[in-house]
C-alpha atoms as a PDB file:
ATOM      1  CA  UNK A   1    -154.283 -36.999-117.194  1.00  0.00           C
ATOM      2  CA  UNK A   2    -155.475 -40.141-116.038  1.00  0.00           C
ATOM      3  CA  UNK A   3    -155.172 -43.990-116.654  1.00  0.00           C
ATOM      4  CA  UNK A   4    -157.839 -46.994-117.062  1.00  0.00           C
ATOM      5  CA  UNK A   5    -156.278 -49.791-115.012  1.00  0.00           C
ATOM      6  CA  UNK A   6    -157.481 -53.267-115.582  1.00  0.00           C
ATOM      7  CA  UNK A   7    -156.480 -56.553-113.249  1.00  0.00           C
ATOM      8  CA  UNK A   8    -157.656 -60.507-114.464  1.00  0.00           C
ATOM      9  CA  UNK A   9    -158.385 -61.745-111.417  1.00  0.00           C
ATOM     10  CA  UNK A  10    -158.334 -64.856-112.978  1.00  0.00           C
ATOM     11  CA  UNK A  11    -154.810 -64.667-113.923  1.00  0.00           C
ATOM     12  CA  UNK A  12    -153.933 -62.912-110.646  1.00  0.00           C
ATOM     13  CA  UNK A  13    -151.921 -65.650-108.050  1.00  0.00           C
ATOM     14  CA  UNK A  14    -152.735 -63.393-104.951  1.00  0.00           C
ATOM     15  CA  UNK A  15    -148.853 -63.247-104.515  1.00  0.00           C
ATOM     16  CA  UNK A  16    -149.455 -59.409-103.148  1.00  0.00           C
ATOM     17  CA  UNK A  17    -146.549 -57.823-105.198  1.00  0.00           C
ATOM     18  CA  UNK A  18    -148.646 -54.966-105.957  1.00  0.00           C
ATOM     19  CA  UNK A  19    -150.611 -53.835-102.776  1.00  0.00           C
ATOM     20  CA  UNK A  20    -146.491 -54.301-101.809  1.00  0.00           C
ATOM     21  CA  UNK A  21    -145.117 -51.944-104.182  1.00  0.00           C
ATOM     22  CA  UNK A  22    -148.491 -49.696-104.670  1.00  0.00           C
ATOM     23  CA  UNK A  23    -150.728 -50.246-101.850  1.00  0.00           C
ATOM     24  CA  UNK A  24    -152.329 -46.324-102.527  1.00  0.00           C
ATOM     25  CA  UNK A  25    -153.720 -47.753-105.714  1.00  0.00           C
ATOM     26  CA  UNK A  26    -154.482 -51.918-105.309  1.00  0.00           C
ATOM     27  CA  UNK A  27    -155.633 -54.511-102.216  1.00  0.00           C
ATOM     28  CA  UNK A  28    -155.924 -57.605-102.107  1.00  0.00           C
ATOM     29  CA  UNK A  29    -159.366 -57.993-101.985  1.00  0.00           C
ATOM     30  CA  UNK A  30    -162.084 -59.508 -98.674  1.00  0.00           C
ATOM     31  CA  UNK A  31    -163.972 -61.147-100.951  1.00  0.00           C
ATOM     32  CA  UNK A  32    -161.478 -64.080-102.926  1.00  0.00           C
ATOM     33  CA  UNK A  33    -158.439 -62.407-101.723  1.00  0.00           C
ATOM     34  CA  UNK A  34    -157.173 -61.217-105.244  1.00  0.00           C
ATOM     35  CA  UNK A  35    -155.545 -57.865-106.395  1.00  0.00           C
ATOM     36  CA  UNK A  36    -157.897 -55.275-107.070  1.00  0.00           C
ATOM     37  CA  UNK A  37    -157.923 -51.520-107.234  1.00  0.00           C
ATOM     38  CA  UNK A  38    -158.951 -49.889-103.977  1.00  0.00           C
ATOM     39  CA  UNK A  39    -162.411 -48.520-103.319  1.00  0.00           C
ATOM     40  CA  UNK A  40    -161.359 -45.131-104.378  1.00  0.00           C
ATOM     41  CA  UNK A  41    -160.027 -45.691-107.560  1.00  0.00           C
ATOM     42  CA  UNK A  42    -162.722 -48.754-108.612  1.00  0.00           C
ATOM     43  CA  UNK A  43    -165.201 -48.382-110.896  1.00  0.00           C
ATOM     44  CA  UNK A  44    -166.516 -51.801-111.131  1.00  0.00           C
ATOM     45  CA  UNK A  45    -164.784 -55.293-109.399  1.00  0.00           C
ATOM     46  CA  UNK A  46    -166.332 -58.785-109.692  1.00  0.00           C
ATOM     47  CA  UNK A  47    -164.493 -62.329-109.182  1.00  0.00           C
ATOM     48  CA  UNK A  48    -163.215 -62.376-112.736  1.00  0.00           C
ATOM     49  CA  UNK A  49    -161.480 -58.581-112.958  1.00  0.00           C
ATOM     50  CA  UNK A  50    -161.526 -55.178-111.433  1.00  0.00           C
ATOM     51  CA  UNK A  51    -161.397 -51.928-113.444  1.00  0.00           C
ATOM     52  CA  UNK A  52    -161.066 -48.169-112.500  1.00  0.00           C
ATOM     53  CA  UNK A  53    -159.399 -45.121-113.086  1.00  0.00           C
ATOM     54  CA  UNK A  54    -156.216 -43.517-111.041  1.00  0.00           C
ATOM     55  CA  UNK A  55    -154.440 -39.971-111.429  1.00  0.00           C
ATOM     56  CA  UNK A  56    -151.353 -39.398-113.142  1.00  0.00           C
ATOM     57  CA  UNK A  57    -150.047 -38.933-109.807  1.00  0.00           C
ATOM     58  CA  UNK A  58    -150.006 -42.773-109.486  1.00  0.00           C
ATOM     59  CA  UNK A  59    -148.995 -43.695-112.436  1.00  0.00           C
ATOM     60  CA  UNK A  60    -144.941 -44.268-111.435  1.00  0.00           C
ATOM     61  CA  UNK A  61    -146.549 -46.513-109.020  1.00  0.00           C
ATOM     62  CA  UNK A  62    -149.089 -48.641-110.448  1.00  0.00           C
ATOM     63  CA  UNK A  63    -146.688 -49.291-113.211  1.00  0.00           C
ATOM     64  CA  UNK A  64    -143.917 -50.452-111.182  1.00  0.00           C
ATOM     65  CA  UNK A  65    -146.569 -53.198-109.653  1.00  0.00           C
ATOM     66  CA  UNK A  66    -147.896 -53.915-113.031  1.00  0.00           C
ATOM     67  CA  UNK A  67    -144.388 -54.529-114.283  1.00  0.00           C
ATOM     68  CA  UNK A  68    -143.437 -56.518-111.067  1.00  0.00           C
ATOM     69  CA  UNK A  69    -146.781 -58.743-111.059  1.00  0.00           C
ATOM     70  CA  UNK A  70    -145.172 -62.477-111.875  1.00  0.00           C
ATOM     71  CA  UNK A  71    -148.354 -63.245-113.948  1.00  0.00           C
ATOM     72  CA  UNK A  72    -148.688 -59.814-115.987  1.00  0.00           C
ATOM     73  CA  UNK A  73    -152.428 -59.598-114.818  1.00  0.00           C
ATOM     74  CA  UNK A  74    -152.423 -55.548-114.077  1.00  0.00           C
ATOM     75  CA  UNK A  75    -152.838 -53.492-117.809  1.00  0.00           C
ATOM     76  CA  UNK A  76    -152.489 -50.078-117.651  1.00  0.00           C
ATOM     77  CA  UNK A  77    -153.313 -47.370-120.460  1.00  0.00           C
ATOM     78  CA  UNK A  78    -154.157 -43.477-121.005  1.00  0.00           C
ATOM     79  CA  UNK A  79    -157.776 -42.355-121.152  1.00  0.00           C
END
């Protein structure tokens, strides 16, 4: 199984809770310094929001730093 992962970087503070807590699945990114999803996992990033997909495998993981993100910017849901 697998999961679409979504972050507003508009909404995201840079506060890096969630490369922190899940740095195999998000970055804060070189080009505004927001959270985004790493390379790997990205299927399309721009200033306003980065989506991709991730394995089940980091799931646990990418939840846990959408849960701890202060401005609930990460979304998370089965494809």
């Amino acid at each position: 199984m697998s999961y679409e992962v979504s972050v507003d970087r508009n909404l995201c503070i840079a506060c890096g809770v969630a490369p922190t807590v899940c740095p195999k699945a998000f970055v804060l990114g070189d080009d505004n310094g927001k959270n985004r999803l790493i390379e790997k996992y990205s299927e399309e990033t721009s200033d306003d929001f980065s989506l991709g997909v991730i394995p089940e495998v980091l799931h646990d993981c990418a939840r846990q730093a959408a849960d701890s993100c202060p401005v609930q910017a990460i979304t998370i849901r089965k494809k």
